[in-house]
Protein backbone atom coordinates (compact mmCIF):
# COMPACT_ATOMS: atom_id res chain seq x y z
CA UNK A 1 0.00 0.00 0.00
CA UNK A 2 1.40 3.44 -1.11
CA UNK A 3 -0.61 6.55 0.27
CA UNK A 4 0.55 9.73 -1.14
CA UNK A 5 -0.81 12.79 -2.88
CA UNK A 6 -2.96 12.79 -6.06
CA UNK A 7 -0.99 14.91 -8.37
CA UNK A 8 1.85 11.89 -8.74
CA UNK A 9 -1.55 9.48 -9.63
CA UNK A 10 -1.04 9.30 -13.40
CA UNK A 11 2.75 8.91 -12.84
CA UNK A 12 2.79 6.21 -10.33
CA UNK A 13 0.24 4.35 -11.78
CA UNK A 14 2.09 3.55 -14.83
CA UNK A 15 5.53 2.58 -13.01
CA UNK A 16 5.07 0.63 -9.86
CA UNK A 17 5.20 -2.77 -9.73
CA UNK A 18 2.63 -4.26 -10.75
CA UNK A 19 -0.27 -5.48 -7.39
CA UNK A 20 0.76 -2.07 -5.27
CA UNK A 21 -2.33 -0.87 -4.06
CA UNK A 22 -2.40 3.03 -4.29
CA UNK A 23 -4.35 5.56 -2.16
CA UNK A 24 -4.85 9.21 -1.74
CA UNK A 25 -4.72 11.54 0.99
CA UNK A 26 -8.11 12.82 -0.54
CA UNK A 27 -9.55 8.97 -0.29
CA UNK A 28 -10.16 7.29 3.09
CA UNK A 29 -7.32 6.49 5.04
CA UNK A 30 -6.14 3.12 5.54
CA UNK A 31 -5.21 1.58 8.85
CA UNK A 32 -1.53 0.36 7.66
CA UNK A 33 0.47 1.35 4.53
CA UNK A 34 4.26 0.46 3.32
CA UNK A 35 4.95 3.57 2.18
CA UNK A 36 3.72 7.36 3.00
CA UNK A 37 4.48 10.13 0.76
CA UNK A 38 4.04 13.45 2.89
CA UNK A 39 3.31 16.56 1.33
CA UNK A 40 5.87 19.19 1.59
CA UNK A 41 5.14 21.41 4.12
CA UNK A 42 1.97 20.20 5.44
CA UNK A 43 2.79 19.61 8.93
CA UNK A 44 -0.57 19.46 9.75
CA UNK A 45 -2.04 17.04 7.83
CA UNK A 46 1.24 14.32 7.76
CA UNK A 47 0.73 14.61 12.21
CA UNK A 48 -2.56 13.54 11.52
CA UNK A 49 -1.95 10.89 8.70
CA UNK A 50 0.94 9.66 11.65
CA UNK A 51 -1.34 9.24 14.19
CA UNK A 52 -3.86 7.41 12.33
CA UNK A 53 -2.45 5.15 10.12
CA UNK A 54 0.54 2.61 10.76
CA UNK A 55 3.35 3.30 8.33
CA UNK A 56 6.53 1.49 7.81
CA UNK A 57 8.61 4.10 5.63
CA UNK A 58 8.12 8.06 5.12
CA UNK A 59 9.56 8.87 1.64
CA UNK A 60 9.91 12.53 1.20
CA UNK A 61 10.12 14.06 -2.02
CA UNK A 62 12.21 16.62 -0.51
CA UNK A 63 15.96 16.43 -0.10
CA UNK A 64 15.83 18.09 3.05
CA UNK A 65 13.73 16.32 5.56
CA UNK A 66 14.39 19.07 9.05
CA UNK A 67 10.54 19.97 8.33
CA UNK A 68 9.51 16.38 8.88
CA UNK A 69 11.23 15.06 11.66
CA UNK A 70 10.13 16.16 14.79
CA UNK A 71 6.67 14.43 13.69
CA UNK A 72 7.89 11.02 13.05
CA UNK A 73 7.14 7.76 15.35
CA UNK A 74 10.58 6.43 16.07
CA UNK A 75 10.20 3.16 14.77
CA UNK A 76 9.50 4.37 10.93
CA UNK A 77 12.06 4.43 8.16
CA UNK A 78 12.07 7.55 6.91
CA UNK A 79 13.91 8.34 3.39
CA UNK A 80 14.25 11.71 1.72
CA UNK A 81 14.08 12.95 -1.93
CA UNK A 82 17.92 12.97 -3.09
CA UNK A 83 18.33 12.90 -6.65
CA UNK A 84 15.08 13.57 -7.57
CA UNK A 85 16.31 17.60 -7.77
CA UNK A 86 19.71 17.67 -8.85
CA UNK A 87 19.14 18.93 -12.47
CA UNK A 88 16.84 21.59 -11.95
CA UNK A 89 18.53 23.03 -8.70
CA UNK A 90 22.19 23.03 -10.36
CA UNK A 91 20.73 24.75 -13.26
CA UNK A 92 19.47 26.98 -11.25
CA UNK A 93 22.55 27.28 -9.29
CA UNK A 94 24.23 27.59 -12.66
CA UNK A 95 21.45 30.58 -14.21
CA UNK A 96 22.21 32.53 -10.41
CA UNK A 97 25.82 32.60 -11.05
CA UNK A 98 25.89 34.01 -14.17
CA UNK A 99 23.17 36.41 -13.78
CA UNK A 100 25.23 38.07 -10.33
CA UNK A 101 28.23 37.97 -12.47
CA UNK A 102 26.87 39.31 -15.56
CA UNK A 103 24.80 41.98 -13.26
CA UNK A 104 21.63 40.78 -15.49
CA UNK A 105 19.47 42.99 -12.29
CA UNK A 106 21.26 46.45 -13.32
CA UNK A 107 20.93 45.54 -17.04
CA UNK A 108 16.69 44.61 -16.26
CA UNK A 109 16.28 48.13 -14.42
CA UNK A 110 18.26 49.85 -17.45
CA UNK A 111 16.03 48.35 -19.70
CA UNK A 112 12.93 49.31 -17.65
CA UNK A 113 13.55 52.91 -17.59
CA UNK A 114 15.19 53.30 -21.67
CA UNK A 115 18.45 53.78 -20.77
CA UNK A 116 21.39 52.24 -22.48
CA UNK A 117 24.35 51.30 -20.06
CA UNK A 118 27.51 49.24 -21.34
CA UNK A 119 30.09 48.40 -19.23
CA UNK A 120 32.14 45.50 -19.23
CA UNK A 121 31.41 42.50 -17.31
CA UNK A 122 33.52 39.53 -15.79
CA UNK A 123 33.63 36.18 -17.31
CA UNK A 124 32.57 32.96 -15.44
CA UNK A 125 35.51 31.36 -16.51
CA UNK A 126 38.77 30.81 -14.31
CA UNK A 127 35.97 32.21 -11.03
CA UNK A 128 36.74 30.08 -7.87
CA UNK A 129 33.44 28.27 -6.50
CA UNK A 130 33.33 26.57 -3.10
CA UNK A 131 30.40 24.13 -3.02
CA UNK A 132 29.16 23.85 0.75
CA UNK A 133 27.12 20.84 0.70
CA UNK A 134 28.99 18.04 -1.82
CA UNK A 135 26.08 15.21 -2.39
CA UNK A 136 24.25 14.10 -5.79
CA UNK A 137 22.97 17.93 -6.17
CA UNK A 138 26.07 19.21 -4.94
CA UNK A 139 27.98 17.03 -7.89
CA UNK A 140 25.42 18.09 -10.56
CA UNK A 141 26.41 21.68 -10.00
CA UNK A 142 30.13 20.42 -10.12
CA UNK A 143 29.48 18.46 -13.67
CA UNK A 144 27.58 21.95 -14.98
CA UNK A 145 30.41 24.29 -13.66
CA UNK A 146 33.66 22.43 -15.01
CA UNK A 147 33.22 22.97 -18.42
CA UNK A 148 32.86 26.69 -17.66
CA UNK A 149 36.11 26.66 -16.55
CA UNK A 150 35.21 27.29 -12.55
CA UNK A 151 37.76 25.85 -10.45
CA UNK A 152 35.43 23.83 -7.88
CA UNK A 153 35.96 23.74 -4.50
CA UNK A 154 33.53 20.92 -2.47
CA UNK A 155 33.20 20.88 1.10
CA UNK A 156 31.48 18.03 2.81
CA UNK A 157 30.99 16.85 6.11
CA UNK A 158 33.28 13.65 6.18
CA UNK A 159 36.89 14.60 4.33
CA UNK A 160 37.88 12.76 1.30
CA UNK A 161 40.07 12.84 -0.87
CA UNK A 162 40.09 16.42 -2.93
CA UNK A 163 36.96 17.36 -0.82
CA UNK A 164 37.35 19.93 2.20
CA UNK A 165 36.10 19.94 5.91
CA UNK A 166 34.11 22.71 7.51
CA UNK A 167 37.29 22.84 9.25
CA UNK A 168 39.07 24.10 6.31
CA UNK A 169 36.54 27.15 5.86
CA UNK A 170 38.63 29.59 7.85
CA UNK A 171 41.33 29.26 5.23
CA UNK A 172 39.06 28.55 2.14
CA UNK A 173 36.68 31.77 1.93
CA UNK A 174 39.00 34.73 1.62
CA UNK A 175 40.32 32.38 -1.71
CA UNK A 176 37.15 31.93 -3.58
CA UNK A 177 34.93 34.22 -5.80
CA UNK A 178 31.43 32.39 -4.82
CA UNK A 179 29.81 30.36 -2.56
CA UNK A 180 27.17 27.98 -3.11
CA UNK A 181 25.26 26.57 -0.05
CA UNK A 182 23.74 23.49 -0.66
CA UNK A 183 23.32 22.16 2.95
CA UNK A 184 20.52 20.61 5.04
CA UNK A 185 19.19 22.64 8.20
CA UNK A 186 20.49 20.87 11.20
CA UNK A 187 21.85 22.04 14.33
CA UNK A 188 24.78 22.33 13.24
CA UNK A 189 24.20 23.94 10.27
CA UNK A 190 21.44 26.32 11.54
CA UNK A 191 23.09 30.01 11.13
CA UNK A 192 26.76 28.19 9.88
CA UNK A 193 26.72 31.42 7.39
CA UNK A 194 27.16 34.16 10.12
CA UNK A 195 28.87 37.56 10.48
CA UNK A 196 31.95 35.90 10.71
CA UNK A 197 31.89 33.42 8.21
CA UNK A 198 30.63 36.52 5.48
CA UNK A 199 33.67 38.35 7.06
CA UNK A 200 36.36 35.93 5.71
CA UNK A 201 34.93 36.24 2.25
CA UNK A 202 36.39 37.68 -0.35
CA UNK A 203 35.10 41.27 -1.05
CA UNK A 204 32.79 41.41 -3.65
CA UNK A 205 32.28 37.67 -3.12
CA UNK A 206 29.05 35.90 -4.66
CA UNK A 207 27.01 33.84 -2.01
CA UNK A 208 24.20 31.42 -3.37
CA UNK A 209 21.88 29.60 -1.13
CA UNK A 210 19.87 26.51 -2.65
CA UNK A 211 20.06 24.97 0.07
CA UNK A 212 17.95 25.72 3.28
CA UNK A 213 17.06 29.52 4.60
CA UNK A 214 17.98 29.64 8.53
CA UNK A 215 21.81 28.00 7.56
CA UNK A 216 22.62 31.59 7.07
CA UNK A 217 22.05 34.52 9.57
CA UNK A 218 19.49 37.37 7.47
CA UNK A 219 20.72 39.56 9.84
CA UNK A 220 24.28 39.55 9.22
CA UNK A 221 23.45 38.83 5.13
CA UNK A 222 21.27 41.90 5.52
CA UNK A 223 24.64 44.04 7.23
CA UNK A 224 26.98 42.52 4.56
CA UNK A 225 24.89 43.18 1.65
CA UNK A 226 24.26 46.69 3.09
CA UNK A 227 28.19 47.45 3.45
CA UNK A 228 28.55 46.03 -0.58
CA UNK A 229 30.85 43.24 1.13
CA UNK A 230 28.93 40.44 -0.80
CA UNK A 231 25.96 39.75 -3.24
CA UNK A 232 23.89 37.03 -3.37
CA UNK A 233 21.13 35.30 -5.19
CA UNK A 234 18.87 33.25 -2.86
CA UNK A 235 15.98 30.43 -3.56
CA UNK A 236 15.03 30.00 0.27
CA UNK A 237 15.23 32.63 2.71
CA UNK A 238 14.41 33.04 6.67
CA UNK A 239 11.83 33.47 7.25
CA UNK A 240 10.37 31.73 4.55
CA UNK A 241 7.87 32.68 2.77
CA UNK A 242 9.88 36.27 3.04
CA UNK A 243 7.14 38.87 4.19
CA UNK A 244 6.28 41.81 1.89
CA UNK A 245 7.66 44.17 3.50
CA UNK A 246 11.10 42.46 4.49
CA UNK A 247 14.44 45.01 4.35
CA UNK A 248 16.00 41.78 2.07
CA UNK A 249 13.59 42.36 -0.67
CA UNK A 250 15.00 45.56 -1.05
CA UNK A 251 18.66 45.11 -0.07
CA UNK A 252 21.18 45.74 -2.80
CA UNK A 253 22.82 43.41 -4.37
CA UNK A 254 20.41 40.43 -4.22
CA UNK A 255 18.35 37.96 -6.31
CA UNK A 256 15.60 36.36 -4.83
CA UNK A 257 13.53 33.88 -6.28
CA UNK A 258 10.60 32.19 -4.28
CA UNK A 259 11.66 28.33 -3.37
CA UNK A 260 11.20 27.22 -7.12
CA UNK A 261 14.97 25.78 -7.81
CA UNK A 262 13.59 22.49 -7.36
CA UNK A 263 10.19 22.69 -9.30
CA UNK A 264 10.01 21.74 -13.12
CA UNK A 265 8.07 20.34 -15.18
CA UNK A 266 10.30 16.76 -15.18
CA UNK A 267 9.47 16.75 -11.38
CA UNK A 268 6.75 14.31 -11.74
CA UNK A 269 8.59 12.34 -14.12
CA UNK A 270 11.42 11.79 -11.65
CA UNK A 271 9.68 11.28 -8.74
CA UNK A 272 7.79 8.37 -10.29
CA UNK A 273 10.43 6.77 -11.33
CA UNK A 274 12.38 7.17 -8.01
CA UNK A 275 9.67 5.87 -5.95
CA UNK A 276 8.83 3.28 -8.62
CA UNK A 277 12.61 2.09 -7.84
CA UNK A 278 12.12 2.14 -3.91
CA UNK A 279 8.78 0.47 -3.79
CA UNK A 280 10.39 -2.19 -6.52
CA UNK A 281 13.39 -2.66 -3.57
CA UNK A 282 10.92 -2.71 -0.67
CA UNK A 283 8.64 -5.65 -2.20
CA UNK A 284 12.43 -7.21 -3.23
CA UNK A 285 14.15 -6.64 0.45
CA UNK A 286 16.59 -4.99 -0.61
CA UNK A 287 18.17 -2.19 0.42
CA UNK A 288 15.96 1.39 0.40
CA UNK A 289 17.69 4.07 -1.02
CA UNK A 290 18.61 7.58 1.11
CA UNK A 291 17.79 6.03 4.36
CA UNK A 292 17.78 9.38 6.47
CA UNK A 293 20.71 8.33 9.56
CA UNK A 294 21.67 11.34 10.92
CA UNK A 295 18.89 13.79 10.34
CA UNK A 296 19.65 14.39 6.70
């Protein structure tokens, strides 16, 4: 049994396995089910659908999974959403980059008021990019930067070979021309991107967050944006959804889209298939993929 929302119906249907009962959260409820799709950011309703029905796994569709956890039993599996969002959020990641760089902002407000302003521009190529957050979307950015000539920095939690440690940071940011956040809110992450770590970037520095709002401080963003220390294009913000009348709306320097990195029209498509695959691996015993260990 596979309870989730209707919009993935058509998808679903026409992938899993053949004999998987599915039901939606707009049908009657049923009193056990394998597998529980929770829609993002409905707190309300997946408490409810916790309480009531007995699941065995939680499979977001959402890489990050902080907005989930502090509602699950502790005996359910829970699995998140990576690699269902790699292509659009790197592309997006990719679009950001070039549009601080190339100013595209200035250039939209020139062309809104008739005025013609050339100036000349820096090139993408030969930038250094530090990549906070180095996992399948965190590698798709990589793949879409290289040939671009960016040098790519990664830092990840766990060092590797040719990947960095928070613990490098200190040393890393006054080196690099951008930073790309890509992380998962956890504790330790929650307001990682602070006055000082903004401090010990470059001047002039590009900082893009794709990742989750509260891993960096508004406050101090606000300040360093202010003082023309940084820009930054941002797809989540905190708080999130960013009130109306917010200073960072209006703060120079800054691009601001509304959470939509991760939406395109091939999400459907590749959520289907991904859950197609778990489901397949759950009837098979074997192993479920992204099994969510230490809270991401």
């Amino acid at each position: 049994m596979v309870l989730l929302t209707p919009r993935l119906r058509e998808e679903v249907f026409a992938l899993l396995p053949e004999g998987v009962e599915v039901r939606h959260l707009d049908e009657p409820w049923p009193e056990t089910a394998d597998f529980f799709l929770p829609p993002f950011g409905q707190e309300e309703v997946v408490r409810q659908v916790l309480e009531r029905v007995e699941v065995k796994v939680v499979q977001t569709l959402s890489a990050g999974v902080d907005w989930i956890l502090p509602l699950l039993p502790k005996e359910v599996v829970l699995c998140d959403g990576s690699g269902i969002h790699d292509v659009p959020v790197a592309e997006w990641v990719g679009m950001s980059l070039l549009a601080l760089l190339k100013d595209l902002p200035a250039f939209f407000r020139a062309q809104g008021e008739g005025r013609w302003a050339p100036r000349v521009l820096p090139d993408l190529e030969g930038q250094r990019v530090l990549l906070l957050g180095y996992g399948s979307i965190g590698k798709a950015v990589e793949e879409r930067l290289r040939p671009f000539g960016v040098e790519v920095l990664p830092v990840a939690k766990h060092a590797r070979p040719g990947v960095y440690t928070p613990q490098d940071l200190p040393y890393l940011l006054p080196q690099v021309d951008a930073v790309v956040v890509l992380l998962p809110l956890t504790p330790e992450t929650r307001g990682l991107v602070d006055r000082e770590f903004l401090s010990r970037m470059k001047p002039g520095a590009l900082l893009v967050n794709a990742g989750r709002g509260p891993v960096v401080d508004t406050e101090a963003l606000l300040a360093a944006l202010e003082e023309g220390r940084v820009r930054a294009a941002l797809d989540v913000t905190d708080p999130e959804p960013l009130p109306p009348d917010h200073p960072l709306w209006r703060a120079p320097g800054v691009l601001i889209t509304p959470h939509v990195a991760g939406l395109s029209q091939g999400f459907h498509r590749r959520a289907a298939r991904f859950l197609a695959d778990q489901v397949g691996r759950y009837l098979r015993g074997e192993p479920l993929r992204n099994v969510v260990l230490e809270g991401y």
